[in-house]
C-alpha atoms as a PDB file:
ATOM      1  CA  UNK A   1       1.418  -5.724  -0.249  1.00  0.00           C
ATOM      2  CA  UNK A   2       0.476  -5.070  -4.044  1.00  0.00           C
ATOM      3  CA  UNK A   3       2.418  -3.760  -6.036  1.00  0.00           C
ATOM      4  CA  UNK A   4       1.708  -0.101  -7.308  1.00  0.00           C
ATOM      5  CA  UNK A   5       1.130   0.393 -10.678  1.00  0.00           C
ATOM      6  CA  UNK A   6       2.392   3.222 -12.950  1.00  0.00           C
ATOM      7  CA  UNK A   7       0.141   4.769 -15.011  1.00  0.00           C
ATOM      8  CA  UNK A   8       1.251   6.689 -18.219  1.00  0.00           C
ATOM      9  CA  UNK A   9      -1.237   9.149 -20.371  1.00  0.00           C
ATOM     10  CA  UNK A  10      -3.061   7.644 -22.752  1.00  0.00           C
ATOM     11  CA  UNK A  11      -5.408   9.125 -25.612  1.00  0.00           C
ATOM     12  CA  UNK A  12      -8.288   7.557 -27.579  1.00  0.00           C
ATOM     13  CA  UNK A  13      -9.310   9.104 -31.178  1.00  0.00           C
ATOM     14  CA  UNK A  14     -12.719  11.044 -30.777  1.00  0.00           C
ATOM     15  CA  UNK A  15     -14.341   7.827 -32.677  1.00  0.00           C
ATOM     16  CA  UNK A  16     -13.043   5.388 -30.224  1.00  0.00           C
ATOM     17  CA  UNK A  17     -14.245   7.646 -26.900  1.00  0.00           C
ATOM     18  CA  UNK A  18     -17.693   7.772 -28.415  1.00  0.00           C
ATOM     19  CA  UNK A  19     -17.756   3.894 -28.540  1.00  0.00           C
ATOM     20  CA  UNK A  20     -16.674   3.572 -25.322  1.00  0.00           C
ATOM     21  CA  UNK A  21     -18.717   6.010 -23.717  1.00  0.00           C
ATOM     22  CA  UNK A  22     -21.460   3.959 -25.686  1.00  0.00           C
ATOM     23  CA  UNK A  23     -20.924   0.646 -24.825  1.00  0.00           C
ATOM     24  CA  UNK A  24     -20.512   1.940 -21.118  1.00  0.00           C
ATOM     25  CA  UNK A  25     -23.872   3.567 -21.103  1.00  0.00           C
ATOM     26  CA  UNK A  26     -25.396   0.446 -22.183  1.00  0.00           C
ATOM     27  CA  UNK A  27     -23.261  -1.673 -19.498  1.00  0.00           C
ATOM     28  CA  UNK A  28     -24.106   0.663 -16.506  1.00  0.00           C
ATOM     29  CA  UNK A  29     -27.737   0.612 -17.230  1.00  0.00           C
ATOM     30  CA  UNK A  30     -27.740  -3.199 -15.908  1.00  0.00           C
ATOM     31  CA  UNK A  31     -25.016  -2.633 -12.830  1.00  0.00           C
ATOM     32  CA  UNK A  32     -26.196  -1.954  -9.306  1.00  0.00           C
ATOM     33  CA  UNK A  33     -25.727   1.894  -8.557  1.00  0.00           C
ATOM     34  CA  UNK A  34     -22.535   1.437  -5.885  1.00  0.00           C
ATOM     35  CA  UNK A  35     -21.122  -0.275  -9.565  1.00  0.00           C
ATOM     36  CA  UNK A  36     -22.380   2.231 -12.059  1.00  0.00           C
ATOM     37  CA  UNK A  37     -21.249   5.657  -9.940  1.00  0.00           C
ATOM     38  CA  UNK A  38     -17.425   4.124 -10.156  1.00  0.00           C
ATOM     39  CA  UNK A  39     -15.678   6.049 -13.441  1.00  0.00           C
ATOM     40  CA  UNK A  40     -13.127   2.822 -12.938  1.00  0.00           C
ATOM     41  CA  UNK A  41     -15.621   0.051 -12.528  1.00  0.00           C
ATOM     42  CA  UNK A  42     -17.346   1.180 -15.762  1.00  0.00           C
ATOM     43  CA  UNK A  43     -14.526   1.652 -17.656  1.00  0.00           C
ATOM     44  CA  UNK A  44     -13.166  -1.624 -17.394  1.00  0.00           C
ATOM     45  CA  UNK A  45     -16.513  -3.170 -17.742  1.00  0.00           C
ATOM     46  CA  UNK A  46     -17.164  -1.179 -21.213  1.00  0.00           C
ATOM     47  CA  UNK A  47     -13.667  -2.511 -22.132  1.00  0.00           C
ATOM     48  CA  UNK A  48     -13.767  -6.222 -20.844  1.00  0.00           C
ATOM     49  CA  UNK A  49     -14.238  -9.143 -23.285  1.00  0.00           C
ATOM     50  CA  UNK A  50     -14.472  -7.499 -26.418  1.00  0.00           C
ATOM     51  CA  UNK A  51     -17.643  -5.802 -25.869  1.00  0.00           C
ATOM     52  CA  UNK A  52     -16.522  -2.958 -28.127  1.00  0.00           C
ATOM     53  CA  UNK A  53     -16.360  -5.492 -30.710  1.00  0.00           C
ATOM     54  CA  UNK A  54     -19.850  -7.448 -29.617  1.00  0.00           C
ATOM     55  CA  UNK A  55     -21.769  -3.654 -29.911  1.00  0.00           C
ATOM     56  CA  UNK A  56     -20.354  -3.294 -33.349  1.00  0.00           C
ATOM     57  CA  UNK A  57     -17.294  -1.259 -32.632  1.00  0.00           C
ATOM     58  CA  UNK A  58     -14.261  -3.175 -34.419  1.00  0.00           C
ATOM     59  CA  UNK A  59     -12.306  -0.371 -35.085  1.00  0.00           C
ATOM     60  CA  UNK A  60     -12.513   0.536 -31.331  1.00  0.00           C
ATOM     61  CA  UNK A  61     -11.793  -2.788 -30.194  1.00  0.00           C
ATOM     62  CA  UNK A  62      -8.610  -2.549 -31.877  1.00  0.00           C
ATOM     63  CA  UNK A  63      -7.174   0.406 -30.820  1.00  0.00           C
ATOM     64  CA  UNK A  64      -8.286  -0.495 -26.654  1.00  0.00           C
ATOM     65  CA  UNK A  65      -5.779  -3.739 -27.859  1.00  0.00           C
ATOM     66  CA  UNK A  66      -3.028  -2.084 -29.344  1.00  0.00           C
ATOM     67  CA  UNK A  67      -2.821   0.618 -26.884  1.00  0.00           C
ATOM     68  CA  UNK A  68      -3.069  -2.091 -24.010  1.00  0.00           C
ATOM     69  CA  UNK A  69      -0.370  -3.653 -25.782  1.00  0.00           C
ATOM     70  CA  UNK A  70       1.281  -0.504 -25.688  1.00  0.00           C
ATOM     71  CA  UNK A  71       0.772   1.377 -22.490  1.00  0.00           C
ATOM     72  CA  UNK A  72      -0.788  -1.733 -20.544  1.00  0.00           C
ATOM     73  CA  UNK A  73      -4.205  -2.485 -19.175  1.00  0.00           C
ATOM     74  CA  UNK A  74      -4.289  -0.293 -16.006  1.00  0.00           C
ATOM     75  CA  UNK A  75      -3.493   2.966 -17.592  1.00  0.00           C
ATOM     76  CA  UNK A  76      -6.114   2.307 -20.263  1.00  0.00           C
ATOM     77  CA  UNK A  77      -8.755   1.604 -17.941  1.00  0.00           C
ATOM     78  CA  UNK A  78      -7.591   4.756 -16.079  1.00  0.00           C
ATOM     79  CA  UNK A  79      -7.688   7.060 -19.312  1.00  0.00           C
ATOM     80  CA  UNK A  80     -11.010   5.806 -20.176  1.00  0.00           C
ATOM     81  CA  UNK A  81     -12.414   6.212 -16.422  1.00  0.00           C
ATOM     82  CA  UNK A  82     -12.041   9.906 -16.703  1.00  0.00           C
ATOM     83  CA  UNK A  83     -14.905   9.834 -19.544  1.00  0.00           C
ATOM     84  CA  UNK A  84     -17.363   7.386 -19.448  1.00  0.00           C
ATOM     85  CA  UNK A  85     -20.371   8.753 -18.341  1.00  0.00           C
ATOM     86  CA  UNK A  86     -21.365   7.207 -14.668  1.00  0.00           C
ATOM     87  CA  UNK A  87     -24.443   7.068 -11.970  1.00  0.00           C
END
């Protein structure tokens, strides 16, 4: 059985949402729709591999990785899932 994770409230500066939101419009435009209509599966795509940084948002990039180091990967993903814009 997997272990449940608990998630704790995270926030993103307005700057930092944009880029996100960004970089996962640009993502979801190649995923299949079942991909692109998941909030969660776009999220962590838009912040996987340092694609904030690859689109030209440093400054982004490094507040995803100090908040991850902070509040953890699952609970960013979830913060940013309730934003990014989906299929």
């Amino acid at each position: 059985m997997a272990k449940k994770v608990k998630l704790v409230p995270v926030e993103f500066t307005p700057e930092t949402k944009r880029a996100i939101c960004d970089v996962a419009q640009y993502c979801a435009q190649d995923m299949e729709y079942e991909y692109a209509s998941d909030p969660e599966v776009v999220a962590e795509t838009a912040l996987d591999a340092g694609r904030l940084r690859s689109n030209g948002y440093e400054a982004a990039q490094l507040e995803v990785e100090r908040l991850c180091k902070e509040f953890g990967w699952p609970s960013v993903c979830a913060a940013a899932a309730k934003f990014v814009p989906s299929a």
